[in-house]
PDB file of N, CA and C in Angstrom:
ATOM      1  N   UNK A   1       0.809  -1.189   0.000  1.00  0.00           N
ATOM      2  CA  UNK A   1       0.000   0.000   0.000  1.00  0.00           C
ATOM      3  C   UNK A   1       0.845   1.242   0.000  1.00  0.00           C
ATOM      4  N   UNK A   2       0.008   2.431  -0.412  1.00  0.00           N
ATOM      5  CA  UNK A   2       0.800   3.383  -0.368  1.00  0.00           C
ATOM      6  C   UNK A   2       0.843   4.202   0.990  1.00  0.00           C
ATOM      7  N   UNK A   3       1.622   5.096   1.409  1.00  0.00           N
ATOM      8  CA  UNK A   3       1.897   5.843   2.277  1.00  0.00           C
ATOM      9  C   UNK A   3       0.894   7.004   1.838  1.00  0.00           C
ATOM     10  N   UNK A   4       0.089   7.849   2.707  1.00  0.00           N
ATOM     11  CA  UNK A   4      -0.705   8.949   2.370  1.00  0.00           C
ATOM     12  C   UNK A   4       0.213  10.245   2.404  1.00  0.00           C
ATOM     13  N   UNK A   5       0.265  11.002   1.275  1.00  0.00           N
ATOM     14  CA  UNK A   5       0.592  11.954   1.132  1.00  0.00           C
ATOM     15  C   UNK A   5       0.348  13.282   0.814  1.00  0.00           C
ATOM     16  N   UNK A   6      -1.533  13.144   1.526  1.00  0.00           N
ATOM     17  CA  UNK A   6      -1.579  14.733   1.369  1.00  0.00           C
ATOM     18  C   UNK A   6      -1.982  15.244   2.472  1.00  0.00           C
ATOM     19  N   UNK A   7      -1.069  15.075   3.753  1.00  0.00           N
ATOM     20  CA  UNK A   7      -1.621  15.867   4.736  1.00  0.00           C
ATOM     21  C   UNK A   7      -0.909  17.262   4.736  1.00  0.00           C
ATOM     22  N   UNK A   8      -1.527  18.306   5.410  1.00  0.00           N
ATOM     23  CA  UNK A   8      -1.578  19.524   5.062  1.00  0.00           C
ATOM     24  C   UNK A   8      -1.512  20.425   6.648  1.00  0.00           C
ATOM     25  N   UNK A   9      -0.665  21.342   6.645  1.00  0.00           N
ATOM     26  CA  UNK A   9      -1.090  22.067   7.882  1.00  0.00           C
ATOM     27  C   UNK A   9      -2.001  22.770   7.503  1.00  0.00           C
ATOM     28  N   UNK A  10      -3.645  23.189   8.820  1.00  0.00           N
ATOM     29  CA  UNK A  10      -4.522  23.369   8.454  1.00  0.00           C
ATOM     30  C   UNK A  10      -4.805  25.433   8.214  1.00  0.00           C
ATOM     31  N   UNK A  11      -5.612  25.896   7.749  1.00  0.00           N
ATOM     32  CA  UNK A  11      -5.778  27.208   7.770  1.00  0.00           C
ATOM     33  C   UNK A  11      -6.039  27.824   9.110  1.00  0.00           C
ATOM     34  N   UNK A  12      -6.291  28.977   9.429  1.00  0.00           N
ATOM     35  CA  UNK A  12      -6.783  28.956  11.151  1.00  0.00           C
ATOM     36  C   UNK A  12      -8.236  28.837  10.930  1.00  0.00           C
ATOM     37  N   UNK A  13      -8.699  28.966  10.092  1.00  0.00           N
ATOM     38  CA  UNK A  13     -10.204  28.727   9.758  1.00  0.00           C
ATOM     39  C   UNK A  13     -10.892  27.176  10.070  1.00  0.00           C
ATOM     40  N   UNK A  14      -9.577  26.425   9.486  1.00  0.00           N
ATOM     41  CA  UNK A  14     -10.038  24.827   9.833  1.00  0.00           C
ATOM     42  C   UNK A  14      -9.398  24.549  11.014  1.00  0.00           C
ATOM     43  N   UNK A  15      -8.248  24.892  11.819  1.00  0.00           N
ATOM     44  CA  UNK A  15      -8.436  24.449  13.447  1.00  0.00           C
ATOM     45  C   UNK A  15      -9.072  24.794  14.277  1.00  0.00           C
ATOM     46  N   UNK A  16      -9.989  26.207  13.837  1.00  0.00           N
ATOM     47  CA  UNK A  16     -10.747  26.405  14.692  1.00  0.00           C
ATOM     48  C   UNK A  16     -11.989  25.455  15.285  1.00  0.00           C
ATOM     49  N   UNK A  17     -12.243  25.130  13.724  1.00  0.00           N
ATOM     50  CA  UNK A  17     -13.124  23.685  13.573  1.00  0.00           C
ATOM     51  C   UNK A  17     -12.897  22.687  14.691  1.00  0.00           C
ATOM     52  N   UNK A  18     -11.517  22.076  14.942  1.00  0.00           N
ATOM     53  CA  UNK A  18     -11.761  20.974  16.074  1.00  0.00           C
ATOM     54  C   UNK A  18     -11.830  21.819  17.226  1.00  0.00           C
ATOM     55  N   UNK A  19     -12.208  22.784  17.788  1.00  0.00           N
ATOM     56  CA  UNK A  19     -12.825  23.403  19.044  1.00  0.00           C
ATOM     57  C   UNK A  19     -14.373  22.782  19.439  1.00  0.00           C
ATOM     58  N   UNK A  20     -14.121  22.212  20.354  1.00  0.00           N
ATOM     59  CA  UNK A  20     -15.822  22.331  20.748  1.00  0.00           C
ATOM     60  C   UNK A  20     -15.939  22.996  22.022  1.00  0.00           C
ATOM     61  N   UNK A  21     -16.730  24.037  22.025  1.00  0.00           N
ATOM     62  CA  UNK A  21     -16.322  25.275  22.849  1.00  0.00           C
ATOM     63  C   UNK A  21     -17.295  24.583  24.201  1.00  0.00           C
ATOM     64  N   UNK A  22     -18.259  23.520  23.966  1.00  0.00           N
ATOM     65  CA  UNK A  22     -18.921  23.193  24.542  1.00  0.00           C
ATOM     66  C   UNK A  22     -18.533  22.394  25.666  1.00  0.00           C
ATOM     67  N   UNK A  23     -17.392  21.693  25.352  1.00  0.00           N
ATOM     68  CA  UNK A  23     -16.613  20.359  26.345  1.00  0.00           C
ATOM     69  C   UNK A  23     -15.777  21.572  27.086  1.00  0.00           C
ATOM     70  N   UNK A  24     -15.237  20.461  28.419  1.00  0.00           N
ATOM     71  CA  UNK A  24     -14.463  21.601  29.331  1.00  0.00           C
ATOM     72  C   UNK A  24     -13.058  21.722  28.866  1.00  0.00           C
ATOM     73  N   UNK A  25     -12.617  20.756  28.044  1.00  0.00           N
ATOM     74  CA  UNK A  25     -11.625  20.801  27.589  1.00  0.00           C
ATOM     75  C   UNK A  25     -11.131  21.522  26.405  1.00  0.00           C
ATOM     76  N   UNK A  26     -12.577  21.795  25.778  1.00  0.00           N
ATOM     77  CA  UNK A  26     -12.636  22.652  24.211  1.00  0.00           C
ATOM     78  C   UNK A  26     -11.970  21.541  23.344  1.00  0.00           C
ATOM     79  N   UNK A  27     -12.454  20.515  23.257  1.00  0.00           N
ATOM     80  CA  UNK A  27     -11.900  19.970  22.346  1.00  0.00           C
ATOM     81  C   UNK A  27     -12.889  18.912  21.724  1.00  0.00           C
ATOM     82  N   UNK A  28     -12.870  18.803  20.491  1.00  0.00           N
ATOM     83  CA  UNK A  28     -14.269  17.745  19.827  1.00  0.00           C
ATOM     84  C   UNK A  28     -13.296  16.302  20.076  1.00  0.00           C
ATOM     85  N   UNK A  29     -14.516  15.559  20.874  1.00  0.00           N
ATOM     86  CA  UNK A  29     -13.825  14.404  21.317  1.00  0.00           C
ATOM     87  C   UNK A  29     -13.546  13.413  20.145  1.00  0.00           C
ATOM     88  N   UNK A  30     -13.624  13.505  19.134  1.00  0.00           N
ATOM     89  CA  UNK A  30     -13.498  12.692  18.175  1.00  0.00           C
ATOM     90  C   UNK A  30     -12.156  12.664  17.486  1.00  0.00           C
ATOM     91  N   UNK A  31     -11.612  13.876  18.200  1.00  0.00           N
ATOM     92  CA  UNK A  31     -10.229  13.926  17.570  1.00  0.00           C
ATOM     93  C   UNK A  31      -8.733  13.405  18.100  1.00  0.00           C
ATOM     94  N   UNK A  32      -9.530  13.072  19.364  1.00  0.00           N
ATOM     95  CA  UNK A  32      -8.374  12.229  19.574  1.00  0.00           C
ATOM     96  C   UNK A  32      -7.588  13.578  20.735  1.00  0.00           C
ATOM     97  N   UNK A  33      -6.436  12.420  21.630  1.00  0.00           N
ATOM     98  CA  UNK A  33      -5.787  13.359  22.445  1.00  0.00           C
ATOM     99  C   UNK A  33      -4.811  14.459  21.724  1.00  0.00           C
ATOM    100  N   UNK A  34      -4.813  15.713  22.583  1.00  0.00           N
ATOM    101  CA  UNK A  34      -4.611  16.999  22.336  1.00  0.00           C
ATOM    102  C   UNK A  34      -3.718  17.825  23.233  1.00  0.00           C
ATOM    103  N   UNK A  35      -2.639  17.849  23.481  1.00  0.00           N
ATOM    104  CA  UNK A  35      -1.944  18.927  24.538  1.00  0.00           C
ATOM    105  C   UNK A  35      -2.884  20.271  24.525  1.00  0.00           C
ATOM    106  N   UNK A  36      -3.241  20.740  25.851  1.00  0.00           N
ATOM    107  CA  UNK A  36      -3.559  21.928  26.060  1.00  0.00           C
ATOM    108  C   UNK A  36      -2.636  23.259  25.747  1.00  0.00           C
ATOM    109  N   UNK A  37      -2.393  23.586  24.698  1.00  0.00           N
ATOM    110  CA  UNK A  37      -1.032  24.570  24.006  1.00  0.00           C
ATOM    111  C   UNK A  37      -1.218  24.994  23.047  1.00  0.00           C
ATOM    112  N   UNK A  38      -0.819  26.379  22.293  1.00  0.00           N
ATOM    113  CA  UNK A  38      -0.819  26.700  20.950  1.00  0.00           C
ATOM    114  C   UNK A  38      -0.860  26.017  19.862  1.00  0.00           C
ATOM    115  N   UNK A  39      -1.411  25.766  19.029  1.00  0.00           N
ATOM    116  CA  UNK A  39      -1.219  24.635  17.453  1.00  0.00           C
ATOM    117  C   UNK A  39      -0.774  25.587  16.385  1.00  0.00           C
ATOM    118  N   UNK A  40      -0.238  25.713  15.314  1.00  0.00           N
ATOM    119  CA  UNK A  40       0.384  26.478  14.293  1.00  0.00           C
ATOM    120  C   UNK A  40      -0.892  26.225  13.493  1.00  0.00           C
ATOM    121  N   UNK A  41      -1.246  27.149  12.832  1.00  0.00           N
ATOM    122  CA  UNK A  41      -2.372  27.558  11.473  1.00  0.00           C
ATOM    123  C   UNK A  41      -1.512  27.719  10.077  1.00  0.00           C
ATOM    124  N   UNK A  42      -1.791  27.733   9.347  1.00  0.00           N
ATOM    125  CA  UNK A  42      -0.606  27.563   7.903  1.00  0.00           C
ATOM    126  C   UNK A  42      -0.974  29.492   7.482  1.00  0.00           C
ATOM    127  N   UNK A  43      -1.403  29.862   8.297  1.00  0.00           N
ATOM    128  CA  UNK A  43      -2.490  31.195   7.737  1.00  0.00           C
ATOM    129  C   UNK A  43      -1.147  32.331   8.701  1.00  0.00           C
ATOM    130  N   UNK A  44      -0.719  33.080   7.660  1.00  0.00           N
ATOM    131  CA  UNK A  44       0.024  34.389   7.933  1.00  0.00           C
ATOM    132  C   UNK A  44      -0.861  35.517   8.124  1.00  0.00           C
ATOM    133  N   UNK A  45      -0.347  35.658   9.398  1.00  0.00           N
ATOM    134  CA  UNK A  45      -0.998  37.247   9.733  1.00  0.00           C
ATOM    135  C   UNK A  45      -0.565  38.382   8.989  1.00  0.00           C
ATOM    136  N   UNK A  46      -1.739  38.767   8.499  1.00  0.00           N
ATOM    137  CA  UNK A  46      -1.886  40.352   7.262  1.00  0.00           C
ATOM    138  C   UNK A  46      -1.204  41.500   7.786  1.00  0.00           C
ATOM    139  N   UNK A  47      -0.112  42.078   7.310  1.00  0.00           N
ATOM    140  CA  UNK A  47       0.616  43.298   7.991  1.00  0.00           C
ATOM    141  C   UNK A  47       1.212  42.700   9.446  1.00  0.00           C
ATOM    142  N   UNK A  48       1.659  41.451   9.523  1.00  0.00           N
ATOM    143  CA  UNK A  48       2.110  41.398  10.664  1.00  0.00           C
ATOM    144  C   UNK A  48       3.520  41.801  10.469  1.00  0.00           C
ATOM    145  N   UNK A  49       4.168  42.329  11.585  1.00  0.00           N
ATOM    146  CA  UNK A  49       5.880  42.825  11.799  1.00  0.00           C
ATOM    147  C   UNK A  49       6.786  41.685  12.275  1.00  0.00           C
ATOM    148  N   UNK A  50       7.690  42.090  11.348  1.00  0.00           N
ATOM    149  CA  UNK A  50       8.920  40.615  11.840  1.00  0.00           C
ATOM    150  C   UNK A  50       9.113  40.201  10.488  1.00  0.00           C
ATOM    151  N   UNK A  51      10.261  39.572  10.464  1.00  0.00           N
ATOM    152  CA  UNK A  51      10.957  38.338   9.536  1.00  0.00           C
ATOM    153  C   UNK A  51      11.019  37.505   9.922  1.00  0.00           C
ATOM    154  N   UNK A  52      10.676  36.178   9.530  1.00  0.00           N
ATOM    155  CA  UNK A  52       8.739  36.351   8.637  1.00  0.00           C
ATOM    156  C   UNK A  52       7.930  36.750   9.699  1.00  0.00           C
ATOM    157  N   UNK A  53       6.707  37.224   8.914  1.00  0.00           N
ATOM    158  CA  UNK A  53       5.453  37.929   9.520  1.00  0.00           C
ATOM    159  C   UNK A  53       5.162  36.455  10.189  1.00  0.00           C
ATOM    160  N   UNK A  54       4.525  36.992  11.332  1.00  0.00           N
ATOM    161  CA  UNK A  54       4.349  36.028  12.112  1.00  0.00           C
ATOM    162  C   UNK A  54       2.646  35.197  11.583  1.00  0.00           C
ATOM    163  N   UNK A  55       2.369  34.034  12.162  1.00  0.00           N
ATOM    164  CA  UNK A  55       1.069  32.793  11.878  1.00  0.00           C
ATOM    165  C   UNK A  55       0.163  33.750  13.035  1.00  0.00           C
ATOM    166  N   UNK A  56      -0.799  32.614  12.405  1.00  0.00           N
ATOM    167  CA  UNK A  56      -2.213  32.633  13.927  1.00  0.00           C
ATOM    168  C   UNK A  56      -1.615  31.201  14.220  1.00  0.00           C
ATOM    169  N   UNK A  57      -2.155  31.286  15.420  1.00  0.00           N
ATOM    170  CA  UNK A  57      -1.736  29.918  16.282  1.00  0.00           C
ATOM    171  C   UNK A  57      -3.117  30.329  17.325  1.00  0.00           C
ATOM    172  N   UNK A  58      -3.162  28.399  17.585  1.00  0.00           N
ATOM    173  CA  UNK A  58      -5.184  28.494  18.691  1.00  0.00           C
ATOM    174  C   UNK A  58      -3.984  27.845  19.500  1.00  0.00           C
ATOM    175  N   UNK A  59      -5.020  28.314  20.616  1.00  0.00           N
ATOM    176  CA  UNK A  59      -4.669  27.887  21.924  1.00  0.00           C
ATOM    177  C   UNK A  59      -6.138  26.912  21.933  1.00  0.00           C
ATOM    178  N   UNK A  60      -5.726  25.456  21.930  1.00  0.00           N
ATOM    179  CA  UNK A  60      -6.516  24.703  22.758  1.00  0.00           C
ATOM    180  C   UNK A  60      -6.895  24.059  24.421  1.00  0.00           C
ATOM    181  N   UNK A  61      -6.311  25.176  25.094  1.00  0.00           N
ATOM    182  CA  UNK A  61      -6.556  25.763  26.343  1.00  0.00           C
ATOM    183  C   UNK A  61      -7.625  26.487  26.945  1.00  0.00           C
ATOM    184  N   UNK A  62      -7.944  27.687  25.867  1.00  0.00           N
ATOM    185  CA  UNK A  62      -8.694  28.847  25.743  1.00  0.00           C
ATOM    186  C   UNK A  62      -9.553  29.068  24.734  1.00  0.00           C
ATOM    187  N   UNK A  63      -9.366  28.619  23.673  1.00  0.00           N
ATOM    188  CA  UNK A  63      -9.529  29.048  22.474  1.00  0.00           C
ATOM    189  C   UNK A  63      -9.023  30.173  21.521  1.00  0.00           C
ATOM    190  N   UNK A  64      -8.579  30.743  22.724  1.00  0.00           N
ATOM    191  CA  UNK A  64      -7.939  32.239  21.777  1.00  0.00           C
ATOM    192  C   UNK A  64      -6.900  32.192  20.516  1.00  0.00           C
ATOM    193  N   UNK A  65      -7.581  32.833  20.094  1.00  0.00           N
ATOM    194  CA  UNK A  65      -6.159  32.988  18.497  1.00  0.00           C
ATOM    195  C   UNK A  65      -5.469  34.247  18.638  1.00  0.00           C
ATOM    196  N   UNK A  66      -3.588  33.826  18.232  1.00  0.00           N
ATOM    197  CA  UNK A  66      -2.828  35.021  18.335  1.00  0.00           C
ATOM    198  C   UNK A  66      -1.949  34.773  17.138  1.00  0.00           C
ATOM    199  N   UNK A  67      -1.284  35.933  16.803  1.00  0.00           N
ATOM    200  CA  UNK A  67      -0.292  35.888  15.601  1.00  0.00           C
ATOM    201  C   UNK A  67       1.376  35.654  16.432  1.00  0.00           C
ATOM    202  N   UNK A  68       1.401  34.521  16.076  1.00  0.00           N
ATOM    203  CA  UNK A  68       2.865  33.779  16.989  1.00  0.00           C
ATOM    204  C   UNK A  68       3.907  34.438  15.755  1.00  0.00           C
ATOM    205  N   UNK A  69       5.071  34.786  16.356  1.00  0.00           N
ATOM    206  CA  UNK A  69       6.400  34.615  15.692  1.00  0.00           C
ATOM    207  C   UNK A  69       6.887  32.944  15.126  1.00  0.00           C
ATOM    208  N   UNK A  70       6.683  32.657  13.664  1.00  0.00           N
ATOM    209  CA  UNK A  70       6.885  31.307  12.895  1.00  0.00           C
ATOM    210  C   UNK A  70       8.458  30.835  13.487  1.00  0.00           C
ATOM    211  N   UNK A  71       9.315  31.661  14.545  1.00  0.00           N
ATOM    212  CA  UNK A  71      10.211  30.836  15.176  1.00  0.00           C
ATOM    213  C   UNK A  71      10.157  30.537  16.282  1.00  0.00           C
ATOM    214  N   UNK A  72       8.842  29.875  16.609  1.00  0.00           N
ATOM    215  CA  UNK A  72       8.337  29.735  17.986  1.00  0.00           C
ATOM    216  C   UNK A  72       8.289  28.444  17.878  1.00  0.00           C
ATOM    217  N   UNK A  73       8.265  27.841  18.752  1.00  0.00           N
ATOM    218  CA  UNK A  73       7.926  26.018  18.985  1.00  0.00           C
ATOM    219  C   UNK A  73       6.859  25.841  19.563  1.00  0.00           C
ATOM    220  N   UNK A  74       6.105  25.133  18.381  1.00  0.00           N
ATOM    221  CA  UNK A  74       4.563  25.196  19.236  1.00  0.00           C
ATOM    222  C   UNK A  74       4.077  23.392  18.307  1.00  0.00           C
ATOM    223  N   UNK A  75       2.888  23.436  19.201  1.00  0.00           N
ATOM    224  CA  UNK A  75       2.333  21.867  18.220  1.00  0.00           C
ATOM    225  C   UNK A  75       1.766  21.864  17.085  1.00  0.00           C
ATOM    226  N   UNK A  76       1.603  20.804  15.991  1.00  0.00           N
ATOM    227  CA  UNK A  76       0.867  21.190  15.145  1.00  0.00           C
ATOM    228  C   UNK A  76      -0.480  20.141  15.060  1.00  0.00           C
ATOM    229  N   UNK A  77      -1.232  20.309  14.037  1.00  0.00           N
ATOM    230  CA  UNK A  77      -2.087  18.925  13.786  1.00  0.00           C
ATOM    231  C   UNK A  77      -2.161  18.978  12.542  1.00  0.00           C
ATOM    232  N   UNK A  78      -1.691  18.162  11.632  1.00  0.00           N
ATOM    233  CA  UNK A  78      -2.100  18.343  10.113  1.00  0.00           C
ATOM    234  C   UNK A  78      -3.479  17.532  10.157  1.00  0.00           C
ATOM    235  N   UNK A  79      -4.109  17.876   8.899  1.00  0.00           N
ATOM    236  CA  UNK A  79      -5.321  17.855   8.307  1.00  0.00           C
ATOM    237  C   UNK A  79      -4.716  17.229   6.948  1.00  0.00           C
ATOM    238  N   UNK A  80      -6.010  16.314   6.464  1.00  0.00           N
ATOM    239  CA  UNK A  80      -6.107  15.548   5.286  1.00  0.00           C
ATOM    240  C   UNK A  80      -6.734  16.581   3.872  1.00  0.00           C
ATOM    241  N   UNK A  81      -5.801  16.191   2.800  1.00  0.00           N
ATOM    242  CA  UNK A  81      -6.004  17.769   2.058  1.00  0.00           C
ATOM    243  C   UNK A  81      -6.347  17.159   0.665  1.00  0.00           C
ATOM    244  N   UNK A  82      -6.524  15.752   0.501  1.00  0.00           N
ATOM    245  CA  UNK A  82      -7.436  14.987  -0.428  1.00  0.00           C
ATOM    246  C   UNK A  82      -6.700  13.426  -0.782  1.00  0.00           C
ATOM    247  N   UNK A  83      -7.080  13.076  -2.514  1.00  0.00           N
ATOM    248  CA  UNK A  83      -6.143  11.965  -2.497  1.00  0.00           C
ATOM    249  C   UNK A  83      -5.087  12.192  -3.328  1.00  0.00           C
ATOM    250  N   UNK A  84      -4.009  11.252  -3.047  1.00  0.00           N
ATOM    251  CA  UNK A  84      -2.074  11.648  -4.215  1.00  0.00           C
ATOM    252  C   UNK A  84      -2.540  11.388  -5.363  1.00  0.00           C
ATOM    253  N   UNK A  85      -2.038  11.530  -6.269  1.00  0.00           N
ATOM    254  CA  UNK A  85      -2.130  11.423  -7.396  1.00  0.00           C
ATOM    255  C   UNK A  85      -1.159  10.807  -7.427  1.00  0.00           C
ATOM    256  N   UNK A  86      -0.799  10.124  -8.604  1.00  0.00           N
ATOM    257  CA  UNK A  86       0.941   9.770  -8.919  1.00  0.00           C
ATOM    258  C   UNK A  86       0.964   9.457 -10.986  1.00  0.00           C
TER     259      UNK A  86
END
């Protein structure tokens, strides 16, 4: 079989998606375990300052979204972004 090759880091639009603001944990239980910590968004903040302009990054802690400096160490979750072609 083949190895899957289109996972994708997600937009901040689609991590916001696994939030479920409803659980105490904010997290949709379907996704499986989650560190409570920033996740990287593939989405560059517009007019942000710095080399490079810094990401949005969610806090799945809080929910809050911030524009992180991209030389920060934070978690990610990729997302499935269709099927390979070859």
């Amino acid at each position: 079989g083949q190895a899957p090759c289109d996972w994708r880091l997600p937009n901040v639009a689609e991590i916001q998606t696994i939030l479920d603001c409803e659980a105490a944990l904010l997290l949709d239980p379907l996704i499986g375990p989650t560190a409570s910590a920033f996740y990287w968004s593939a989405t560059t903040v517009d007019g942000g300052s710095g080399s490079p302009a810094p990401a949005w990054a969610l806090s799945f802690t809080n929910g809050g979204v911030g524009g992180v400096s991209k030389t920060s160490d934070l978690f990610v979750r990729a997302v499935r972004a269709g099927s390979c072609v070859n």
